[in-house]
Protein backbone atom coordinates (compact mmCIF):
# COMPACT_ATOMS: atom_id res chain seq x y z
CA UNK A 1 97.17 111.59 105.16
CA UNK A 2 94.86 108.64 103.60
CA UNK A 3 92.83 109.24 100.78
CA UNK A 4 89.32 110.77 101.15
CA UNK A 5 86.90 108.42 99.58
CA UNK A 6 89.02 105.87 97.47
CA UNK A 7 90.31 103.30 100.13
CA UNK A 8 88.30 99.68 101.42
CA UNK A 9 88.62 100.61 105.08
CA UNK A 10 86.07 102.15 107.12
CA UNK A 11 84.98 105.66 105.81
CA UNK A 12 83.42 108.25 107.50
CA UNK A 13 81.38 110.76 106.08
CA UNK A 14 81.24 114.44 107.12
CA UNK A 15 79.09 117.20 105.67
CA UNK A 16 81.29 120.41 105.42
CA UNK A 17 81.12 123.89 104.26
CA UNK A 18 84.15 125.31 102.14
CA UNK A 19 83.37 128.68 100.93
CA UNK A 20 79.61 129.20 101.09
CA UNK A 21 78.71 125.48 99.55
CA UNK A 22 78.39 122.59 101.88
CA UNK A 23 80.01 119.49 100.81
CA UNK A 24 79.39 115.66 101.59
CA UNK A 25 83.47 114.13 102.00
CA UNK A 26 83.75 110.76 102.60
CA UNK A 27 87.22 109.12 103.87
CA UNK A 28 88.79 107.10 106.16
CA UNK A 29 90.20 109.61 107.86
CA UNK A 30 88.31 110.73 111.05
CA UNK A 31 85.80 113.21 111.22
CA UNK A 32 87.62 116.10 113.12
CA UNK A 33 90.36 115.11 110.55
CA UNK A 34 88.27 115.74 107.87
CA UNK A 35 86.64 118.83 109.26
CA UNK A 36 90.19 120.61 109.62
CA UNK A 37 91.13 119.87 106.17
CA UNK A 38 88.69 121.13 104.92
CA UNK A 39 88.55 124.29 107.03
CA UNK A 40 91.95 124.94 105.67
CA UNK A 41 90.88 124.44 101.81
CA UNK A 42 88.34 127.26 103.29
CA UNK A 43 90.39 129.67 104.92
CA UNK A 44 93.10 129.31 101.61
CA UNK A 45 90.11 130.25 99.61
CA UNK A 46 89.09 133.14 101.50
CA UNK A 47 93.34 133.90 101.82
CA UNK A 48 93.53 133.78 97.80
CA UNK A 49 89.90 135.49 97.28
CA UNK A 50 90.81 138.37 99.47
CA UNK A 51 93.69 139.07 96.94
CA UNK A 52 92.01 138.79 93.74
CA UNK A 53 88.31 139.50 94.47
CA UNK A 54 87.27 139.22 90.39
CA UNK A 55 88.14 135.78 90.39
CA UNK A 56 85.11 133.31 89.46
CA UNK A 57 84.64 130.08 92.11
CA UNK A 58 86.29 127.68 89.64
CA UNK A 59 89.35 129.85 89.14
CA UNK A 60 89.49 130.21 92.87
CA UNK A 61 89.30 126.57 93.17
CA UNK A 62 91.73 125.79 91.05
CA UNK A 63 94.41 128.46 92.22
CA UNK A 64 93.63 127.08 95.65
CA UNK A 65 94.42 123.06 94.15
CA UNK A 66 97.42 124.87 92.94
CA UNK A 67 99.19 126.57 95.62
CA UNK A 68 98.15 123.40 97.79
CA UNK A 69 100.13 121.36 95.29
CA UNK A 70 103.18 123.72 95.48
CA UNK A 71 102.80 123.47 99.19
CA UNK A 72 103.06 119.70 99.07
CA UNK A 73 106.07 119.37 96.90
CA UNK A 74 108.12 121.95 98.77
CA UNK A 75 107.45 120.20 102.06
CA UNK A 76 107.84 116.82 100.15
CA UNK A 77 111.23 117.78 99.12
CA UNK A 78 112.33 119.27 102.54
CA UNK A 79 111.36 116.31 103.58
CA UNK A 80 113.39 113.87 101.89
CA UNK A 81 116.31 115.94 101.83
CA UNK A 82 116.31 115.75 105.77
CA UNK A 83 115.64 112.17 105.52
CA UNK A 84 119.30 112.44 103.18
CA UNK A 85 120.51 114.44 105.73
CA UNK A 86 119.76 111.82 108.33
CA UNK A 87 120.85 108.52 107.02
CA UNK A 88 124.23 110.80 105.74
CA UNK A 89 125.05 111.86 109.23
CA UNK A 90 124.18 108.13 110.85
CA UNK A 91 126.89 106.71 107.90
């Protein structure tokens, strides 16, 4: 996925809401790209709130930045080891 808000190409921006607060993202991704992104950060929110109902916004945010993260580096690392796989089997 591009970056949201740090690249030269043309951005798009997209008012959201992710968990009660509405948000202003700008990328160059497009707009329904942007909108299901952020509906995910949502529903992980809601997923992770749900399970520990004390927890104060930030702390949600951050344990939501967190297991996305995790998320990310497991896939990243299936990923290259198929890409392993791959050029192994084509040698």
């Amino acid at each position: 996925m591009g970056a949201f808000g740090v690249s030269k190409e043309q951005k798009n921006r997209t008012t959201v809401d992710i968990y009660g607060q509405q948000y202003t993202i700008v990328g160059t991704e497009s707009t329904s790209q942007i909108r299901f992104v952020c509906s995910k950060v949502d529903d992980k929110m809601r997923e992770i709130n749900s399970m520990n109902p004390s927890l104060d916004t930030s702390r949600l945010a951050v344990l939501t930045a967190v297991n996305a993260v995790n998320d990310y580096i497991k896939l990243k690392e299936k990923f290259e080891s198929l890409e392993q796989e791959i050029k192994r089997l084509k040698d």
